[in-house]
C-alpha atoms as a PDB file:
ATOM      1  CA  UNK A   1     -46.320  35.820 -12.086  1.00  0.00           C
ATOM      2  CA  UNK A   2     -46.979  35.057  -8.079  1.00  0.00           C
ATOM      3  CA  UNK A   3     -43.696  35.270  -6.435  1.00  0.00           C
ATOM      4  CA  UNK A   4     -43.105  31.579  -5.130  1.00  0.00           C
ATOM      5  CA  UNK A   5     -41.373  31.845  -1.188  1.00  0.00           C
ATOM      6  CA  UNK A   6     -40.324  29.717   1.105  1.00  0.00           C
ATOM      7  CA  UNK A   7     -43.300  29.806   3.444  1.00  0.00           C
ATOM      8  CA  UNK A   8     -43.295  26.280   5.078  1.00  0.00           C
ATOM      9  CA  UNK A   9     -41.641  24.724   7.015  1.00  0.00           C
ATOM     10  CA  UNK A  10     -40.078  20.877   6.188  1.00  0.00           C
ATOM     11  CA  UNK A  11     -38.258  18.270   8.193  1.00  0.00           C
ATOM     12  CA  UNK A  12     -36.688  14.742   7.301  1.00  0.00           C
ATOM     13  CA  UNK A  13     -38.993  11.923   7.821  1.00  0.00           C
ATOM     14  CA  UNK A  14     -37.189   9.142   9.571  1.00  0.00           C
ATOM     15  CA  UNK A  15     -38.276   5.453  10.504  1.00  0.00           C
ATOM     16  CA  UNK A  16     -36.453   2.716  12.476  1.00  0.00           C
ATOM     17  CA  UNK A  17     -34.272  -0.057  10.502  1.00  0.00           C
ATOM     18  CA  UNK A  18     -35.068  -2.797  12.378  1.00  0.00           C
ATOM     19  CA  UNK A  19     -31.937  -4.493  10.939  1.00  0.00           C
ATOM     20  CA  UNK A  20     -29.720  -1.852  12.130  1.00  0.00           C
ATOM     21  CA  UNK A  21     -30.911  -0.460  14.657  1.00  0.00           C
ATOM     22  CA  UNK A  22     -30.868   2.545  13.455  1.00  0.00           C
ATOM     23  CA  UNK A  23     -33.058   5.593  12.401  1.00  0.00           C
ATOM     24  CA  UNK A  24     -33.247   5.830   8.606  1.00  0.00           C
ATOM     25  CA  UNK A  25     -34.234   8.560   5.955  1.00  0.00           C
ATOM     26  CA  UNK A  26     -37.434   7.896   4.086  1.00  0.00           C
ATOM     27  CA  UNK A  27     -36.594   9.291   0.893  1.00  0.00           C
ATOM     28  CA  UNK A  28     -39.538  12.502   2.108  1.00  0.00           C
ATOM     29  CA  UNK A  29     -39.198  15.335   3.517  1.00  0.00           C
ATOM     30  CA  UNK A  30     -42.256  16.750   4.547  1.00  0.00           C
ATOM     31  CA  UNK A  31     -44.421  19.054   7.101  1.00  0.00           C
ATOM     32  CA  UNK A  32     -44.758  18.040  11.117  1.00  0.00           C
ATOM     33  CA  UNK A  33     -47.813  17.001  10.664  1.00  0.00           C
ATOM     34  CA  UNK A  34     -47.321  15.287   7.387  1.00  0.00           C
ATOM     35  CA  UNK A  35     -44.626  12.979   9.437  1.00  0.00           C
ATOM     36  CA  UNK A  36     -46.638  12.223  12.094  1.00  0.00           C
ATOM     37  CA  UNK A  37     -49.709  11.353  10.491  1.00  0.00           C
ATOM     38  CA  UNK A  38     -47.576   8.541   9.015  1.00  0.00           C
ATOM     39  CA  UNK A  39     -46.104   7.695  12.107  1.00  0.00           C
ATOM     40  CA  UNK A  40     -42.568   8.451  10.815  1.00  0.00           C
ATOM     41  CA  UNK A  41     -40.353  10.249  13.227  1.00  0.00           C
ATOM     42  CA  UNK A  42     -38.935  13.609  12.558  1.00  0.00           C
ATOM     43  CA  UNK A  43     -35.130  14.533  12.063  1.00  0.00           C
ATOM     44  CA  UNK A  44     -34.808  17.476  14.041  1.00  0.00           C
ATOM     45  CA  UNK A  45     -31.256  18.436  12.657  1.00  0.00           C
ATOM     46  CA  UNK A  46     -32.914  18.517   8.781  1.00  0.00           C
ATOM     47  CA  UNK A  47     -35.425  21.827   9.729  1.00  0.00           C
ATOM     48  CA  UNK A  48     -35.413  23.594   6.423  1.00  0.00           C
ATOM     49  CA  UNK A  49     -38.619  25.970   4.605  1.00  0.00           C
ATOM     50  CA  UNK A  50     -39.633  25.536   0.929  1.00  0.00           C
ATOM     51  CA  UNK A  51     -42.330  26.752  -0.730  1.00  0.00           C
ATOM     52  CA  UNK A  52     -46.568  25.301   0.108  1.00  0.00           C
ATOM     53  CA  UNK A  53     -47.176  25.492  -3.612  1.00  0.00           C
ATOM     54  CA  UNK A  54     -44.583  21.845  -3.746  1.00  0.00           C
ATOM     55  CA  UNK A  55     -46.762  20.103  -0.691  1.00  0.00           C
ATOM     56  CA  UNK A  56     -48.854  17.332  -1.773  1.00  0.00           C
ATOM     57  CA  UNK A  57     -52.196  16.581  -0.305  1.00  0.00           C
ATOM     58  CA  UNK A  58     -51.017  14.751   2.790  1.00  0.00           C
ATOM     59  CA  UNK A  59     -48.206  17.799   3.274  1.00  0.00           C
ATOM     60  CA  UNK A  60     -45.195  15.837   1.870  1.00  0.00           C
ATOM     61  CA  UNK A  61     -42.488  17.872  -0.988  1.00  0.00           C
ATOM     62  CA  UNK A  62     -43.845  16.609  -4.083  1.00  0.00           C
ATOM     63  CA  UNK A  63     -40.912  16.689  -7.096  1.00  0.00           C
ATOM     64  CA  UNK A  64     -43.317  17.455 -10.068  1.00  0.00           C
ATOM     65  CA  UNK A  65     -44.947  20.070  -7.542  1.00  0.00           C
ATOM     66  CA  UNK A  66     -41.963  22.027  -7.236  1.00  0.00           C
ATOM     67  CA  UNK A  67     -41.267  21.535 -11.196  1.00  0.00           C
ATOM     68  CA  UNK A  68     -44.594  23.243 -12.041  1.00  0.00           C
ATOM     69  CA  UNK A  69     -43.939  26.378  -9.284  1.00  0.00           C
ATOM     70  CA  UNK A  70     -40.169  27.110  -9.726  1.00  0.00           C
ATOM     71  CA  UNK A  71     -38.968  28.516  -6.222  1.00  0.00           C
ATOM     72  CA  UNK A  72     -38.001  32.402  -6.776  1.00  0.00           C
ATOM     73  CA  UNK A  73     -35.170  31.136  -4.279  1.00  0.00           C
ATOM     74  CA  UNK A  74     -33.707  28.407  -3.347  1.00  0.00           C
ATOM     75  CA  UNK A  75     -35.258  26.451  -0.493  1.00  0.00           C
ATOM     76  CA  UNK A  76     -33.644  27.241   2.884  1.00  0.00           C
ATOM     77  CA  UNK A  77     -31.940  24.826   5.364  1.00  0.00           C
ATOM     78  CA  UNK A  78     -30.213  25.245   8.434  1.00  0.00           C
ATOM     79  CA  UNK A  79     -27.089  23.695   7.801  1.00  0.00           C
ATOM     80  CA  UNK A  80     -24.697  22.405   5.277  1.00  0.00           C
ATOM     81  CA  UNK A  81     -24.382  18.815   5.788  1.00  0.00           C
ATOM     82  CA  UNK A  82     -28.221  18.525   5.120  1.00  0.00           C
ATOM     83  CA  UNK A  83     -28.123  20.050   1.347  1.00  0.00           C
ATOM     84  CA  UNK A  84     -25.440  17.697   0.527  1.00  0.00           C
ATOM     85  CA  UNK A  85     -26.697  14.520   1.854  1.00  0.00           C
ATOM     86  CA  UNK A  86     -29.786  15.439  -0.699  1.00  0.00           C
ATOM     87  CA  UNK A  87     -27.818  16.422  -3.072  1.00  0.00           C
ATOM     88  CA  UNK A  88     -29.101  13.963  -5.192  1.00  0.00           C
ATOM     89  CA  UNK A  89     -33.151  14.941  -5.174  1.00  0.00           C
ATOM     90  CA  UNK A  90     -33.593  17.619  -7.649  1.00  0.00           C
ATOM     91  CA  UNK A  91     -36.185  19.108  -5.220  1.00  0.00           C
END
Protein backbone atom coordinates (compact mmCIF):
# COMPACT_ATOMS: atom_id res chain seq x y z
CA UNK A 1 0.00 0.00 0.00
CA UNK A 2 1.66 3.64 -1.04
CA UNK A 3 2.11 5.50 2.10
CA UNK A 4 -0.32 8.59 1.67
CA UNK A 5 1.70 12.08 3.20
CA UNK A 6 1.00 15.28 3.56
CA UNK A 7 2.90 16.67 0.58
CA UNK A 8 0.88 19.85 -0.39
CA UNK A 9 0.35 22.57 0.71
CA UNK A 10 -3.55 24.12 1.28
CA UNK A 11 -4.94 27.47 2.28
CA UNK A 12 -8.61 28.81 2.94
CA UNK A 13 -10.22 30.28 -0.03
CA UNK A 14 -11.89 33.50 0.92
CA UNK A 15 -14.21 35.97 -1.12
CA UNK A 16 -15.73 39.36 -0.15
CA UNK A 17 -19.48 39.52 1.35
CA UNK A 18 -20.56 42.35 -0.21
CA UNK A 19 -23.31 42.57 2.46
CA UNK A 20 -20.92 42.62 5.21
CA UNK A 21 -18.19 43.82 4.28
CA UNK A 22 -16.38 41.27 5.15
CA UNK A 23 -14.04 38.43 3.86
CA UNK A 24 -15.86 35.09 3.94
CA UNK A 25 -14.87 31.29 3.81
CA UNK A 26 -15.83 29.48 0.65
CA UNK A 27 -16.57 26.24 1.98
CA UNK A 28 -12.73 25.08 -0.11
CA UNK A 29 -9.70 24.88 0.87
CA UNK A 30 -7.41 24.47 -1.78
CA UNK A 31 -3.74 25.04 -3.42
CA UNK A 32 -2.34 28.87 -4.21
CA UNK A 33 -2.87 28.48 -7.40
CA UNK A 34 -6.14 26.69 -7.19
CA UNK A 35 -7.42 30.08 -5.28
CA UNK A 36 -6.23 32.34 -7.56
CA UNK A 37 -7.24 30.88 -10.66
CA UNK A 38 -10.74 31.47 -9.24
CA UNK A 39 -10.04 34.76 -8.19
CA UNK A 40 -10.78 33.93 -4.52
CA UNK A 41 -8.41 35.43 -2.05
CA UNK A 42 -6.28 33.40 0.21
CA UNK A 43 -6.50 33.20 4.15
CA UNK A 44 -3.08 33.41 5.10
CA UNK A 45 -3.70 32.39 8.85
CA UNK A 46 -5.42 28.80 7.47
CA UNK A 47 -1.72 27.45 5.84
CA UNK A 48 -2.06 23.77 6.47
CA UNK A 49 -0.50 20.45 4.07
CA UNK A 50 -2.65 17.40 3.17
CA UNK A 51 -2.05 14.90 0.96
CA UNK A 52 -1.99 15.58 -3.54
CA UNK A 53 -3.73 12.25 -3.89
CA UNK A 54 -7.28 14.48 -2.30
CA UNK A 55 -6.65 17.54 -5.01
CA UNK A 56 -9.12 17.68 -7.68
CA UNK A 57 -8.32 18.69 -11.17
CA UNK A 58 -8.37 22.44 -10.66
CA UNK A 59 -6.13 21.79 -7.20
CA UNK A 60 -9.06 22.16 -4.71
CA UNK A 61 -9.44 19.20 -1.43
CA UNK A 62 -11.90 17.01 -2.90
CA UNK A 63 -14.01 14.96 0.11
CA UNK A 64 -14.54 11.64 -1.87
CA UNK A 65 -10.72 12.13 -2.91
CA UNK A 66 -9.51 11.92 0.45
CA UNK A 67 -12.18 8.97 1.21
CA UNK A 68 -10.62 6.79 -1.53
CA UNK A 69 -6.68 7.62 -0.24
CA UNK A 70 -7.02 7.55 3.61
CA UNK A 71 -4.20 9.99 4.94
CA UNK A 72 -1.49 7.71 6.89
CA UNK A 73 -1.71 10.96 9.17
CA UNK A 74 -3.71 13.40 9.85
CA UNK A 75 -3.49 16.52 7.70
CA UNK A 76 -1.31 19.25 9.29
CA UNK A 77 -2.27 22.87 10.19
CA UNK A 78 -0.59 25.55 11.80
CA UNK A 79 -2.79 26.37 14.46
CA UNK A 80 -5.66 25.34 16.58
CA UNK A 81 -8.39 27.67 15.94
CA UNK A 82 -8.27 26.56 12.19
CA UNK A 83 -9.07 22.63 12.87
CA UNK A 84 -11.95 23.63 14.91
CA UNK A 85 -13.60 26.15 12.82
CA UNK A 86 -13.65 22.98 10.20
CA UNK A 87 -14.50 20.83 12.47
CA UNK A 88 -17.42 20.08 10.72
CA UNK A 89 -15.85 18.87 7.06
CA UNK A 90 -14.91 15.34 7.44
CA UNK A 91 -11.89 16.15 5.19
Amino acid sequence: MTEITNDTEVFDAMRFDVVSGDMVWTGQMGTRDAIRQEKLAIDPGSWGFCPHQWLDERGFVDRELSRKHPRSCPPTFNRDQHAARHAGCNI
